[in-house]
Protein backbone atom coordinates (compact mmCIF):
# COMPACT_ATOMS: atom_id res chain seq x y z
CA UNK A 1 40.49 -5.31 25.68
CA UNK A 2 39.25 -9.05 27.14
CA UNK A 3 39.39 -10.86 23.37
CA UNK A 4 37.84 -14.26 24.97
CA UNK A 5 34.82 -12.45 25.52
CA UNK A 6 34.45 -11.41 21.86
CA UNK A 7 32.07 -12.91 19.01
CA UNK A 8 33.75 -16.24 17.43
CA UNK A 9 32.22 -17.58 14.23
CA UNK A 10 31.18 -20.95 15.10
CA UNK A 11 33.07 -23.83 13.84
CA UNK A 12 31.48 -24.91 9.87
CA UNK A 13 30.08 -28.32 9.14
CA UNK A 14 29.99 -30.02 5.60
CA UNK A 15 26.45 -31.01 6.19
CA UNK A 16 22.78 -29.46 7.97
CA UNK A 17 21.03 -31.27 10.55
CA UNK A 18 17.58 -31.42 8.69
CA UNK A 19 15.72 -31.51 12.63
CA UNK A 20 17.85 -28.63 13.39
CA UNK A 21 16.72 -26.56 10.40
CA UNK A 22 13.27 -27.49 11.20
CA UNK A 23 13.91 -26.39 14.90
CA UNK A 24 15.78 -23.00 13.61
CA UNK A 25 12.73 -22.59 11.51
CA UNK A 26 10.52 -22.15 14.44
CA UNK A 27 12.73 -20.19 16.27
CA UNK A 28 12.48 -17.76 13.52
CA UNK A 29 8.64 -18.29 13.53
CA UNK A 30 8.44 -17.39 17.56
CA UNK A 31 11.11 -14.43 17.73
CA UNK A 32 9.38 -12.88 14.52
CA UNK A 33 6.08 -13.70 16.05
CA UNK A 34 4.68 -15.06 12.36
CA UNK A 35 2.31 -16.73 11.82
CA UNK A 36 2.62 -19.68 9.82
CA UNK A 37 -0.38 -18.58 7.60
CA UNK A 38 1.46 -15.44 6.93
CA UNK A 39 4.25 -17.67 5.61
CA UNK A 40 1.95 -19.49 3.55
CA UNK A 41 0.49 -16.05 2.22
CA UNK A 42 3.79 -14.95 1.07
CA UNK A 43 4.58 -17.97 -0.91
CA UNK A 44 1.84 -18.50 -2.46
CA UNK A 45 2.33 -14.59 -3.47
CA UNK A 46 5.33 -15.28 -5.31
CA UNK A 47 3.94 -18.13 -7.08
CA UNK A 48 4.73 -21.26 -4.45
CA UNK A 49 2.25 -23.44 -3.95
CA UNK A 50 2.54 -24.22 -0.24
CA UNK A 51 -0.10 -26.50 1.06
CA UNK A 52 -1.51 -26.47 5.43
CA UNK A 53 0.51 -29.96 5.60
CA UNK A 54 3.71 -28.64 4.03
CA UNK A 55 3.58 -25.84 6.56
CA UNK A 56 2.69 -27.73 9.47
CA UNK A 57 5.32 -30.61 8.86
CA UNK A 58 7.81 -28.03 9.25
CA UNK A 59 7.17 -27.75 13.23
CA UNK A 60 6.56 -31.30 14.16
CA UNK A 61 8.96 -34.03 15.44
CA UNK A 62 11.48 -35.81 13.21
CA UNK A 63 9.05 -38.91 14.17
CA UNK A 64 6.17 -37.78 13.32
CA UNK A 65 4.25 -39.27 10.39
CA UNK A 66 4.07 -35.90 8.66
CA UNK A 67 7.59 -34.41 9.15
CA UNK A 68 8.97 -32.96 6.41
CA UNK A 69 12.88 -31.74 6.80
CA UNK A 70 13.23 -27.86 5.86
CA UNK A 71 16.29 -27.13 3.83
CA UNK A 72 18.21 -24.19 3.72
CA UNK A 73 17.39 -23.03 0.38
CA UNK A 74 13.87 -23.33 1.62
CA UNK A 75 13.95 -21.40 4.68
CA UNK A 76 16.28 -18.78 2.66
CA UNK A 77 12.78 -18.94 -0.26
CA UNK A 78 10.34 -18.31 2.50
CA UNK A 79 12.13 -15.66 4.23
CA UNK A 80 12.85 -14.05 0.68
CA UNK A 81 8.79 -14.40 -0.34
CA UNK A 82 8.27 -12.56 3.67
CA UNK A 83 10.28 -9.87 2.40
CA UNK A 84 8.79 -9.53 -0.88
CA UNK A 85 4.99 -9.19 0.84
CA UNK A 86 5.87 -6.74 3.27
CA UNK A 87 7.68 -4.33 0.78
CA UNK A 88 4.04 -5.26 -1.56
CA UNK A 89 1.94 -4.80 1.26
CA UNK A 90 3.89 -1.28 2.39
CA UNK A 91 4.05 0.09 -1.37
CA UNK A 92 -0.05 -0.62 -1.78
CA UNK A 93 -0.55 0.86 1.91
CA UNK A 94 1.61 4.27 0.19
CA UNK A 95 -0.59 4.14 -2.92
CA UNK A 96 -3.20 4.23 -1.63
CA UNK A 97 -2.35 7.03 1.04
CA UNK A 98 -1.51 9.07 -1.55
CA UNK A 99 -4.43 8.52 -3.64
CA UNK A 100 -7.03 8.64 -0.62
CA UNK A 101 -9.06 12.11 -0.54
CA UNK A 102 -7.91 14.93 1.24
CA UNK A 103 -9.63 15.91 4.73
CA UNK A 104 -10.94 19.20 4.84
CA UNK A 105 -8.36 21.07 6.25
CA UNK A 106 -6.42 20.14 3.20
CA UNK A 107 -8.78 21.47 1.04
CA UNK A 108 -9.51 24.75 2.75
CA UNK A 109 -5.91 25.39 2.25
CA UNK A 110 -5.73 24.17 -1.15
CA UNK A 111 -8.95 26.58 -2.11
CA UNK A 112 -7.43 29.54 -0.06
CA UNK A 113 -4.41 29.15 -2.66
């Protein structure tokens, strides 16, 4: 087995590149395909206020007047508060599956019982 080919962990830093966050943030954002809004949803869902210009300074340039650096504990709380809506959204969407009336066929077996 070739071992230069394999995975090596990539060497660790003391500190995080604020710009880089930012830009790792938007990565996550365009491979997801999420819409910023949707991130917005989900915080404010689990009680984060999180305001169009606090979004948006997340994806412009470090030189930009409304930049804003994301941390990691940040980006870790948003994708935590994503999580959290889809598993909400999914266990409402089951609820109310289960509590949505029965098409006929259902009910012809049901009264054939």
């Amino acid at each position: 087995m070739n071992t230069s080919s394999e995975y090596t962990r990539p060497p660790m830093t003391r500190g995080v590149d604020p710009q880089r966050m930012n830009w790792l943030w938007q990565l996550v954002l365009q491979s997801t395909h999420l819409d910023p809004q949707r991130v917005r949803e989900a915080l404010n869902a689990v009680g984060i206020p999180a305001t169009d210009a606090r979004i948006e300074s997340w994806s412009v340039p470090d030189r930009a007047d409304n930049y804003f650096p994301l941390t990691l504990a940040e980006m870790e709380r948003n994708l935590r508060a994503l999580v959290a809506l889809e598993i909400a959204e999914a266990r409402r969407a089951a609820s109310a599956s289960d509590e949505s009336p029965r098409d006929s066929s259902d009910q012809r077996l049901t009264d054939q019982a």
